[in-house]
PDB file of N, CA and C in Angstrom:
ATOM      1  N   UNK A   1     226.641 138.786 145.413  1.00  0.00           N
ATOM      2  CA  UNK A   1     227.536 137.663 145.566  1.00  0.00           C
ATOM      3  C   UNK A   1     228.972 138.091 145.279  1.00  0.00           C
ATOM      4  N   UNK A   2     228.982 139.037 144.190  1.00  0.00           N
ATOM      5  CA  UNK A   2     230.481 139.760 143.815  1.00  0.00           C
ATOM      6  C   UNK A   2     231.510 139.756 144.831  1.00  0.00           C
ATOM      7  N   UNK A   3     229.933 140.569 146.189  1.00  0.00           N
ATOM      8  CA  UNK A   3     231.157 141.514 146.823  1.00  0.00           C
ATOM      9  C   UNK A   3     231.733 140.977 148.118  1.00  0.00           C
ATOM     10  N   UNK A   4     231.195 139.325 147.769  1.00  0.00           N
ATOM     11  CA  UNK A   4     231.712 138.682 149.042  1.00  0.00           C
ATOM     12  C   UNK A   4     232.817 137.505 148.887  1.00  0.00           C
ATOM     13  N   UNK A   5     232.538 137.326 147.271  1.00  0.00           N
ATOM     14  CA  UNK A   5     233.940 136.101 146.758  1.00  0.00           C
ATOM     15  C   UNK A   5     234.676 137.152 145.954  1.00  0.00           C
ATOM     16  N   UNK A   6     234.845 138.511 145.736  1.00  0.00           N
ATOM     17  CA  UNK A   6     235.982 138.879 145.420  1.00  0.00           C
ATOM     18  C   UNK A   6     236.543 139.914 146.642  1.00  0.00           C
ATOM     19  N   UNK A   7     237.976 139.992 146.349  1.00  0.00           N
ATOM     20  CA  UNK A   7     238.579 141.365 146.981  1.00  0.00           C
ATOM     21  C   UNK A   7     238.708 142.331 146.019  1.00  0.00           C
ATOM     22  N   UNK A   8     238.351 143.808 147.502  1.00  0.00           N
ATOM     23  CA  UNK A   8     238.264 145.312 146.629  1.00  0.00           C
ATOM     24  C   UNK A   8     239.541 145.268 146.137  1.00  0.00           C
ATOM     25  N   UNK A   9     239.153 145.473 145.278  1.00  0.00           N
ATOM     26  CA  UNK A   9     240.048 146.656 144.454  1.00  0.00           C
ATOM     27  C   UNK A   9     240.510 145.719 143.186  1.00  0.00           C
ATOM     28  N   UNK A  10     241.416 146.287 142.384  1.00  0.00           N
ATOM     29  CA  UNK A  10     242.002 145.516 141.298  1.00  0.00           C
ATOM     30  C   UNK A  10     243.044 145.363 140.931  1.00  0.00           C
ATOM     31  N   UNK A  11     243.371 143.945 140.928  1.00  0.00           N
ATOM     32  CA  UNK A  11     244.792 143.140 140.482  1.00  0.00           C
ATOM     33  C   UNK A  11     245.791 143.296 139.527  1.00  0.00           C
ATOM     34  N   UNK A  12     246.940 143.679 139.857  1.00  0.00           N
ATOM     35  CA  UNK A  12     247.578 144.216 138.443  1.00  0.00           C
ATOM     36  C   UNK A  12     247.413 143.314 137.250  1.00  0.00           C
ATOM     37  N   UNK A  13     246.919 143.796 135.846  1.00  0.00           N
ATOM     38  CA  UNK A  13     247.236 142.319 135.355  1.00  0.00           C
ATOM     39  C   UNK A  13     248.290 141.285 135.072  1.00  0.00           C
ATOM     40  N   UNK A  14     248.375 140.567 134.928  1.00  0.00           N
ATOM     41  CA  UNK A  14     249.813 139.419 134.655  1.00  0.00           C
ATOM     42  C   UNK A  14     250.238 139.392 133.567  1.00  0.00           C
ATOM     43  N   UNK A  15     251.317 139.902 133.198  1.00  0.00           N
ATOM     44  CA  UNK A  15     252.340 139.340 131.892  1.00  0.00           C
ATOM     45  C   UNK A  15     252.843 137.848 131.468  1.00  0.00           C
ATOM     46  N   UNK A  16     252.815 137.279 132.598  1.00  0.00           N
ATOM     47  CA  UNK A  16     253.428 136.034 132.185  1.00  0.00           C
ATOM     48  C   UNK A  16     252.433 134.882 131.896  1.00  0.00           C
ATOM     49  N   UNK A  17     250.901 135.368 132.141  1.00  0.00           N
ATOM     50  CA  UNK A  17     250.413 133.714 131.969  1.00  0.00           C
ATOM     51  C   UNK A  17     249.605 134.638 130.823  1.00  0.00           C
ATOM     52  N   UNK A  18     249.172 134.340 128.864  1.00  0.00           N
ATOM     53  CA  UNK A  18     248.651 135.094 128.421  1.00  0.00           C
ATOM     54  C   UNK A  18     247.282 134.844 128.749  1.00  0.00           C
ATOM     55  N   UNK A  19     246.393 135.743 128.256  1.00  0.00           N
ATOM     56  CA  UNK A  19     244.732 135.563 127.960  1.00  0.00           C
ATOM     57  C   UNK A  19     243.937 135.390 126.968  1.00  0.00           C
ATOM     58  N   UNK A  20     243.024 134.603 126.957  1.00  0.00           N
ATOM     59  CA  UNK A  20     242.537 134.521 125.321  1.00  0.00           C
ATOM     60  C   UNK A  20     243.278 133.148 124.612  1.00  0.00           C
ATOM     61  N   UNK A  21     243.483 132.227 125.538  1.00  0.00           N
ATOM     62  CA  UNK A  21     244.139 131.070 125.061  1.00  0.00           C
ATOM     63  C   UNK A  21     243.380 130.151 124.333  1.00  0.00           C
ATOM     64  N   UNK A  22     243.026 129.818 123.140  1.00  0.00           N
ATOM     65  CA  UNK A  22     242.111 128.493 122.721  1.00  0.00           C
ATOM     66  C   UNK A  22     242.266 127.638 122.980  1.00  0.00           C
ATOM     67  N   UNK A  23     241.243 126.965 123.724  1.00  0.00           N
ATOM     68  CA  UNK A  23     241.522 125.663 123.950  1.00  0.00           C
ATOM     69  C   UNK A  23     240.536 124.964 123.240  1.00  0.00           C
ATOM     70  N   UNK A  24     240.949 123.513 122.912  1.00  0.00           N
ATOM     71  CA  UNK A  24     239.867 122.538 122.274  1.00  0.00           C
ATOM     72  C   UNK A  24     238.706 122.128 123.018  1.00  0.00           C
ATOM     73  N   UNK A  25     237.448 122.087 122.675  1.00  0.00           N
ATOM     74  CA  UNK A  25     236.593 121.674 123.289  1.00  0.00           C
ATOM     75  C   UNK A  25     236.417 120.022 122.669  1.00  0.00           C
ATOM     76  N   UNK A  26     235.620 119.365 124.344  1.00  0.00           N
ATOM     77  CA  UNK A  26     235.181 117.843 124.062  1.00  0.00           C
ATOM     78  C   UNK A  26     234.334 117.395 122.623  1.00  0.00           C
ATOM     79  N   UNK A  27     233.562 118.435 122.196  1.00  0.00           N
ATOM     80  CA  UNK A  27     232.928 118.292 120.780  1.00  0.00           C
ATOM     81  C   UNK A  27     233.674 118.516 119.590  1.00  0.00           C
ATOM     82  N   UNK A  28     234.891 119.644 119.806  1.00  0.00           N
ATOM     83  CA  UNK A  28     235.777 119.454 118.631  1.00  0.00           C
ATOM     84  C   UNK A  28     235.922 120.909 118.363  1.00  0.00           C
ATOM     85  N   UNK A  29     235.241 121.840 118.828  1.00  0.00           N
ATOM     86  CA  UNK A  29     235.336 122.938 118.161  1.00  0.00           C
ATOM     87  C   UNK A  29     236.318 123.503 119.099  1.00  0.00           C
ATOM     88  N   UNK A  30     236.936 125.054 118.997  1.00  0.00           N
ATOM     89  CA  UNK A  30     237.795 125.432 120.067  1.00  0.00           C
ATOM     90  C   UNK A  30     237.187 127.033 120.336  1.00  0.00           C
ATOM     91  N   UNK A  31     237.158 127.341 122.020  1.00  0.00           N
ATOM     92  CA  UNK A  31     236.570 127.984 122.459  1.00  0.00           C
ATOM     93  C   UNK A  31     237.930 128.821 123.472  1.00  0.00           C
ATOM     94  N   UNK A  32     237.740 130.310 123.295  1.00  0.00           N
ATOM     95  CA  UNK A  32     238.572 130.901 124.181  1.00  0.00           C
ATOM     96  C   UNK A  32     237.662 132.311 125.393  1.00  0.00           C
ATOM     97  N   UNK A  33     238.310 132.190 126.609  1.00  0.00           N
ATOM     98  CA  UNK A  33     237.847 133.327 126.853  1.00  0.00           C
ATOM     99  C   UNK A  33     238.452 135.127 127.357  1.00  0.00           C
ATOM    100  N   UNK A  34     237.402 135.654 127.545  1.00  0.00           N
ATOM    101  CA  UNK A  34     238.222 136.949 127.953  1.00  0.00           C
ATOM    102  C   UNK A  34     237.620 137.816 128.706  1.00  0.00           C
ATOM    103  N   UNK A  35     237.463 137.258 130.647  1.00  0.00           N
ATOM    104  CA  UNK A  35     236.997 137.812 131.385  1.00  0.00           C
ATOM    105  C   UNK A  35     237.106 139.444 131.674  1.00  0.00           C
ATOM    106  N   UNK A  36     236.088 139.762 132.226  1.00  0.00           N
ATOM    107  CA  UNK A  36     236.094 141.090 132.524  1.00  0.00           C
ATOM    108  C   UNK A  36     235.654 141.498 134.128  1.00  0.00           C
ATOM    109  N   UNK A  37     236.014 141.122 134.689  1.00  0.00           N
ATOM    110  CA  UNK A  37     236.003 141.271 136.403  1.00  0.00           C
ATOM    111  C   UNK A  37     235.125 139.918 136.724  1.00  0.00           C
ATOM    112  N   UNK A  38     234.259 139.798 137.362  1.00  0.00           N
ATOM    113  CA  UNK A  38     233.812 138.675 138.089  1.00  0.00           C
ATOM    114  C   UNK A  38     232.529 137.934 137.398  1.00  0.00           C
ATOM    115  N   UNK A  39     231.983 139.385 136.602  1.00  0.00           N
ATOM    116  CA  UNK A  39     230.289 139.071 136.296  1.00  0.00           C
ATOM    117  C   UNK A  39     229.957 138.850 134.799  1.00  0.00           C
ATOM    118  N   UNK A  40     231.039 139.137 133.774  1.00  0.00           N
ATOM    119  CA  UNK A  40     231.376 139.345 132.290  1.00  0.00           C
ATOM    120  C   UNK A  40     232.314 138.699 132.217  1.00  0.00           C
ATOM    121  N   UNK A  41     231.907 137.981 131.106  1.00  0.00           N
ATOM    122  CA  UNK A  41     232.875 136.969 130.059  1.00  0.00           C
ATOM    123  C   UNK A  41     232.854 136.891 128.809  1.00  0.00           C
ATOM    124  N   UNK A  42     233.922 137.373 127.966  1.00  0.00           N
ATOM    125  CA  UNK A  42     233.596 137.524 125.936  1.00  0.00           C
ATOM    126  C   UNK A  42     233.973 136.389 126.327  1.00  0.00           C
ATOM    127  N   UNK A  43     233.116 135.611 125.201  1.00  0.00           N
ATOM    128  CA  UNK A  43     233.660 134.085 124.726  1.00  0.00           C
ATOM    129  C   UNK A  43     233.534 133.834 123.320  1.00  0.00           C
ATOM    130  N   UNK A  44     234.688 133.682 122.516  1.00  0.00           N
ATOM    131  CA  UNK A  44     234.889 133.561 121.381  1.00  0.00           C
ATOM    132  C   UNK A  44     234.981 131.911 121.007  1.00  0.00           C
ATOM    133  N   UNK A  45     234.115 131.596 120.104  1.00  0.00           N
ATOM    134  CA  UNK A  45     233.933 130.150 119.176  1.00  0.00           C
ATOM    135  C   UNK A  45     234.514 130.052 118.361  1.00  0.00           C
ATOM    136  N   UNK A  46     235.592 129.301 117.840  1.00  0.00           N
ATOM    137  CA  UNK A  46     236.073 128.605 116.602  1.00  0.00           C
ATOM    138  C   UNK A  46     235.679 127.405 115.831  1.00  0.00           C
ATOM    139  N   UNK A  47     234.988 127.072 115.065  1.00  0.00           N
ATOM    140  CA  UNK A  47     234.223 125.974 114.206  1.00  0.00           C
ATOM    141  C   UNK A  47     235.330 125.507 112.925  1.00  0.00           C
ATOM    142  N   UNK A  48     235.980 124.143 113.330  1.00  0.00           N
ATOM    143  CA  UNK A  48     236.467 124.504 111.782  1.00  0.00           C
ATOM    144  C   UNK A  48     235.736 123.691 110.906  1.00  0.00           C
ATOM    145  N   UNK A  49     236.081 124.257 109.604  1.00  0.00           N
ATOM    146  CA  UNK A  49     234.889 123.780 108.540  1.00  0.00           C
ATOM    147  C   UNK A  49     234.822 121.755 108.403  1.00  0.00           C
ATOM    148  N   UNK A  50     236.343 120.992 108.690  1.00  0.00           N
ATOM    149  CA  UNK A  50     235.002 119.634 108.529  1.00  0.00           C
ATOM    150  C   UNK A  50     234.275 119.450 109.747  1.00  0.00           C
ATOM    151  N   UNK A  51     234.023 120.235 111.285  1.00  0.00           N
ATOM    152  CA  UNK A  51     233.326 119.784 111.759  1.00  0.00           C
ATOM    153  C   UNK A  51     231.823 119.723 111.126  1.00  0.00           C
ATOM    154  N   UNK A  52     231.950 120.927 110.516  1.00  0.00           N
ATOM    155  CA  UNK A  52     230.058 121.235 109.601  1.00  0.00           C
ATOM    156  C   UNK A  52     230.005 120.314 108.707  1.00  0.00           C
ATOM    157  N   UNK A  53     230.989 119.153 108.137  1.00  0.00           N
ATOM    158  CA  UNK A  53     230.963 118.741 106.710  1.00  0.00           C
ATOM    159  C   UNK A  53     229.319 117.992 106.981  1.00  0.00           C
ATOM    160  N   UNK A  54     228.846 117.605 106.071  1.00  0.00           N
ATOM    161  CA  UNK A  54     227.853 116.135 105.745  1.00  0.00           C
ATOM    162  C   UNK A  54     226.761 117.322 106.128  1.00  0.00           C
ATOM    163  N   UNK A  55     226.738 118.452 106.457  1.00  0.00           N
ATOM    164  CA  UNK A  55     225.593 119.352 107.494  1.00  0.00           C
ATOM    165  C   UNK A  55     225.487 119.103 108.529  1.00  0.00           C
ATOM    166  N   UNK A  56     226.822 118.804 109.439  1.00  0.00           N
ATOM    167  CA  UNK A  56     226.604 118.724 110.519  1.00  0.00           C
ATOM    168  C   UNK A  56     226.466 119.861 111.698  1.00  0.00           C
ATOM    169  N   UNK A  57     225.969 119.968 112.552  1.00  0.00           N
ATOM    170  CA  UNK A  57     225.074 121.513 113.609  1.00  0.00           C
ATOM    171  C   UNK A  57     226.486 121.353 114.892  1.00  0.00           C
ATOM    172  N   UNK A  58     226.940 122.680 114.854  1.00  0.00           N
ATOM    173  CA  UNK A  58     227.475 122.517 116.232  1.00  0.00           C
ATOM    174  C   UNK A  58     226.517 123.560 117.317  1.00  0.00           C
ATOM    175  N   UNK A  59     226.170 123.077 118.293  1.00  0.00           N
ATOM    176  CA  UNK A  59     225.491 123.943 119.658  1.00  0.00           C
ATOM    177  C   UNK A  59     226.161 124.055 120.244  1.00  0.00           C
ATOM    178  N   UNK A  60     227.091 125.535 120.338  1.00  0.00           N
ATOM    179  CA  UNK A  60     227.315 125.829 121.725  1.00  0.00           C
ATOM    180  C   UNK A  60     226.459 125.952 122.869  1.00  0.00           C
ATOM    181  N   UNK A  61     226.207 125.631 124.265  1.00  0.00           N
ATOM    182  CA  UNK A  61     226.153 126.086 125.362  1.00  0.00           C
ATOM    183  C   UNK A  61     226.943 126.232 126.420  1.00  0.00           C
ATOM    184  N   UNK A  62     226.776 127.309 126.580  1.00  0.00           N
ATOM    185  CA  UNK A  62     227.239 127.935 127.511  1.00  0.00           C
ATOM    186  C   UNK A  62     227.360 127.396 129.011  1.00  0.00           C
ATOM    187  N   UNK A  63     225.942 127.423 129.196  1.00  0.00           N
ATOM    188  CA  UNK A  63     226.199 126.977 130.410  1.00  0.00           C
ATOM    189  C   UNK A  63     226.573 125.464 131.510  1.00  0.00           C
ATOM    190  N   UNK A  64     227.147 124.629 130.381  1.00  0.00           N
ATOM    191  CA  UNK A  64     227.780 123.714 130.600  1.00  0.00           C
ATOM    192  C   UNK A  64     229.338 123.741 130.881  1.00  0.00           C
ATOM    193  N   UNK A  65     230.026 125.038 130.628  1.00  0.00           N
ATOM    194  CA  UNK A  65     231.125 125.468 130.745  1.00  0.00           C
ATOM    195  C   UNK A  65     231.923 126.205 131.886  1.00  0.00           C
ATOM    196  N   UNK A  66     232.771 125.894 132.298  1.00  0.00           N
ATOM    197  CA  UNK A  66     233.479 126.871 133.595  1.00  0.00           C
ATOM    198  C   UNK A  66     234.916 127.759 132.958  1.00  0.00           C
ATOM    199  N   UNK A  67     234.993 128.818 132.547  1.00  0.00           N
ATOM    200  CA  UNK A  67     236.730 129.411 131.953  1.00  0.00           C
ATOM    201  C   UNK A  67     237.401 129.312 133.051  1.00  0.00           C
ATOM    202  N   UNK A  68     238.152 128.418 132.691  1.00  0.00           N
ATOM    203  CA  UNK A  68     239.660 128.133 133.531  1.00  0.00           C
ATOM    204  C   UNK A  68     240.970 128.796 132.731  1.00  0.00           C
ATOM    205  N   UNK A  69     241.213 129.666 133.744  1.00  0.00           N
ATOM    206  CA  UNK A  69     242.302 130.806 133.466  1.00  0.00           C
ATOM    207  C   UNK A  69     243.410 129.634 133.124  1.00  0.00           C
ATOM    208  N   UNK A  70     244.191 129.689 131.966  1.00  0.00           N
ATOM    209  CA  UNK A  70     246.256 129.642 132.508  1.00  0.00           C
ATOM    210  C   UNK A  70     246.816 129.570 133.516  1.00  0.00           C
ATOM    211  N   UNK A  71     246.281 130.650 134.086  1.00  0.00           N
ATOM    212  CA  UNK A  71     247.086 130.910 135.124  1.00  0.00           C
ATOM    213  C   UNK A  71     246.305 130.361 136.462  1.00  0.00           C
ATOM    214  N   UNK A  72     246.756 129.335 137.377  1.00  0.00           N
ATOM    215  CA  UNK A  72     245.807 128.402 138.152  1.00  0.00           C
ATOM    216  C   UNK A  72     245.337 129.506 139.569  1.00  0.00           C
ATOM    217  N   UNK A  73     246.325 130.313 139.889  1.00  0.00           N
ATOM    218  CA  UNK A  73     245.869 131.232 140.876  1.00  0.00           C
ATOM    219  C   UNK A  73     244.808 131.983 140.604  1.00  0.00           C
ATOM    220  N   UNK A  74     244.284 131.988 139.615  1.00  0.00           N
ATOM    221  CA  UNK A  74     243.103 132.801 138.897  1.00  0.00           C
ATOM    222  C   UNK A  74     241.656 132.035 139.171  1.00  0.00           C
ATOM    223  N   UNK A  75     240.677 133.091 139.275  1.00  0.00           N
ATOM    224  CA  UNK A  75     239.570 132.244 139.320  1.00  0.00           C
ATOM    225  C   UNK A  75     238.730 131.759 138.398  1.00  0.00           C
ATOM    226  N   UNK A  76     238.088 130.521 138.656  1.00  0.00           N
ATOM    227  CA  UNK A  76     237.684 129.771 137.286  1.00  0.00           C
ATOM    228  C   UNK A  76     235.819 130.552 137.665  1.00  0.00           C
ATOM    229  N   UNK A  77     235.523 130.600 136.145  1.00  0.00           N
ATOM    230  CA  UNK A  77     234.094 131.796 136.307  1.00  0.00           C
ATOM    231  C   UNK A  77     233.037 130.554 135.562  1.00  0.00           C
ATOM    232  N   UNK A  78     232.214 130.451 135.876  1.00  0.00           N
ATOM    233  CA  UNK A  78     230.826 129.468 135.512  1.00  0.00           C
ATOM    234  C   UNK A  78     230.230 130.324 134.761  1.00  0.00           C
ATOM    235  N   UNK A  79     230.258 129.636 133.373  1.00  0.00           N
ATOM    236  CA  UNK A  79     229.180 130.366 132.533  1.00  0.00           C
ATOM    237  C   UNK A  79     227.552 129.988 131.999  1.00  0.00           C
ATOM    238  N   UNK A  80     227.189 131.477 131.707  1.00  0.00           N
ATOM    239  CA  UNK A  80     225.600 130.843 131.186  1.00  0.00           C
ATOM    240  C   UNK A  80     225.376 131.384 130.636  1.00  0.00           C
ATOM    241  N   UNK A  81     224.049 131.141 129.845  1.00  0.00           N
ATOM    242  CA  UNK A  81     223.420 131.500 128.284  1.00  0.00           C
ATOM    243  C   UNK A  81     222.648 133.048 128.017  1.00  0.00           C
ATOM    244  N   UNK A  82     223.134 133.720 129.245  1.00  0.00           N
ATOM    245  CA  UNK A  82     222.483 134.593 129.300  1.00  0.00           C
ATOM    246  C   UNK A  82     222.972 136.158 128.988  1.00  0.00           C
ATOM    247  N   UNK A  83     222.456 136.702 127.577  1.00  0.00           N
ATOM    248  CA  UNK A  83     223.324 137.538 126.956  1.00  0.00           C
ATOM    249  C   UNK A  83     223.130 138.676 127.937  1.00  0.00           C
ATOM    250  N   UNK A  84     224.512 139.489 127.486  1.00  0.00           N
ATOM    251  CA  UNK A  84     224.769 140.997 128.132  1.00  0.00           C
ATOM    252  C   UNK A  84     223.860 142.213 127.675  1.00  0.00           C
ATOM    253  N   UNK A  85     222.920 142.467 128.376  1.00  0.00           N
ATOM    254  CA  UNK A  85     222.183 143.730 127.652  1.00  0.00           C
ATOM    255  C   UNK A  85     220.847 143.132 126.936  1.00  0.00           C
ATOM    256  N   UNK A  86     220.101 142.202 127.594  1.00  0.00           N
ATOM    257  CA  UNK A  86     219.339 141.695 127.446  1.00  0.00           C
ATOM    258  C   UNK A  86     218.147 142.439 127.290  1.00  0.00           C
ATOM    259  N   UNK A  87     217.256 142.068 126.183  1.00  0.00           N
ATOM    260  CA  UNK A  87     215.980 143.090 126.080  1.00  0.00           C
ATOM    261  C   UNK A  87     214.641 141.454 125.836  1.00  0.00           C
ATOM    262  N   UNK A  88     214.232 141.820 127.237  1.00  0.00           N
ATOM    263  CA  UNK A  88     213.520 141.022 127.563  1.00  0.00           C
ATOM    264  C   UNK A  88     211.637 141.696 127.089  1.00  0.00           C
ATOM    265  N   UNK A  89     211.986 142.504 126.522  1.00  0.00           N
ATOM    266  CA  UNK A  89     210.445 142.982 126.068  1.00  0.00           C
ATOM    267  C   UNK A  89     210.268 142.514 124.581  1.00  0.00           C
ATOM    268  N   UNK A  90     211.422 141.522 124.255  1.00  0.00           N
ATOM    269  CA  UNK A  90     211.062 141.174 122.967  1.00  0.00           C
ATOM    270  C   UNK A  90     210.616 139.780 123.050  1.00  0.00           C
ATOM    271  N   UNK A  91     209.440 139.447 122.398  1.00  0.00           N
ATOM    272  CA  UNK A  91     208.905 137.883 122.391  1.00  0.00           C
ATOM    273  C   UNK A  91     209.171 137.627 120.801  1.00  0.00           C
ATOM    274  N   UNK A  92     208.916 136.175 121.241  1.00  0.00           N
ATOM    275  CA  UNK A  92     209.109 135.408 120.144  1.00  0.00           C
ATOM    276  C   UNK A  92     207.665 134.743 119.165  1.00  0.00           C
ATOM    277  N   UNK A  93     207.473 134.939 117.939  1.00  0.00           N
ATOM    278  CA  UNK A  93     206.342 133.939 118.158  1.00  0.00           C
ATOM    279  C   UNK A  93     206.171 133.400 116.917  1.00  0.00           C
ATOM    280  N   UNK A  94     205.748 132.261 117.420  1.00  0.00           N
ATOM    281  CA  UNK A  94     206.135 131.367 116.867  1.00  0.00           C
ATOM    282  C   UNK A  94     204.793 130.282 116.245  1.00  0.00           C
ATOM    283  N   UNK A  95     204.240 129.960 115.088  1.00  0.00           N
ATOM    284  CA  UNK A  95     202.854 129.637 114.183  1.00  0.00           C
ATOM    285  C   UNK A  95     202.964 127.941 114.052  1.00  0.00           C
ATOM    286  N   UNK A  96     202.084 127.469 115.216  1.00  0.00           N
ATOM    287  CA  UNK A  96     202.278 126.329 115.008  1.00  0.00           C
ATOM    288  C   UNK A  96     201.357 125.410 113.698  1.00  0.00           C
ATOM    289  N   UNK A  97     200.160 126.279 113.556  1.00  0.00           N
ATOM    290  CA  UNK A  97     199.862 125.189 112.576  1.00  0.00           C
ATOM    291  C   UNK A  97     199.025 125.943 111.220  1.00  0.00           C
ATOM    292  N   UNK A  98     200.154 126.966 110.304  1.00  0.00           N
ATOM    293  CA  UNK A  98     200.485 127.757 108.988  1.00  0.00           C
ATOM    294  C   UNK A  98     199.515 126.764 107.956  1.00  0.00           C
ATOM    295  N   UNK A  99     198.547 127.805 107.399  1.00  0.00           N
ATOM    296  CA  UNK A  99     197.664 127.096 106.559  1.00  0.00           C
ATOM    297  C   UNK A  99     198.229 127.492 105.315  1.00  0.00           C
TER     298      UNK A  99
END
């Protein structure tokens, strides 16, 4: 899919719009990102402490999210829950009824 919604080669990067901008998320916490060509995205979480007060849980997901660059000529990347370097030979397991 890469190699048909992007063009070869690579874009100088831009000075004027920065990267890594936080923005607030609808739940409260603030989330920034920091693409890496078309298929990779670091995404860094910020929690601040009274959102946790009383024990309250924040869930990120991911894949409810699209990174929208600063800069609007940029492309916005759809994210999902699915880590980089995935080791899928590991199971989980899990004891439902511990005597």
């Amino acid at each position: 899919m890469e190699k048909y919604a992007i063009i070869a080669g690579m874009a100088p990067p831009r000075a004027d719009v920065p990267s890594g901008i936080w923005t607030k998320h609808p739940d409260g916490y603030y989330v920034r990102y920091f693409p890496s060509g078309y298929s990779i995205t670091k995404v860094q979480v910020y929690v601040p402490k009274e959102l946790l007060a009383n024990g309250n849980r924040v869930i990120y997901d991911a894949a409810g999210d699209i990174a929208c660059p600063a800069n609007t000529g940029s492309q916005r990347l759809a994210q999902t829950n699915e880590p980089l370097n995935a080791n899928y030979a590991a199971k989980l397991v899990t004891i439902c009824n511990p005597k």
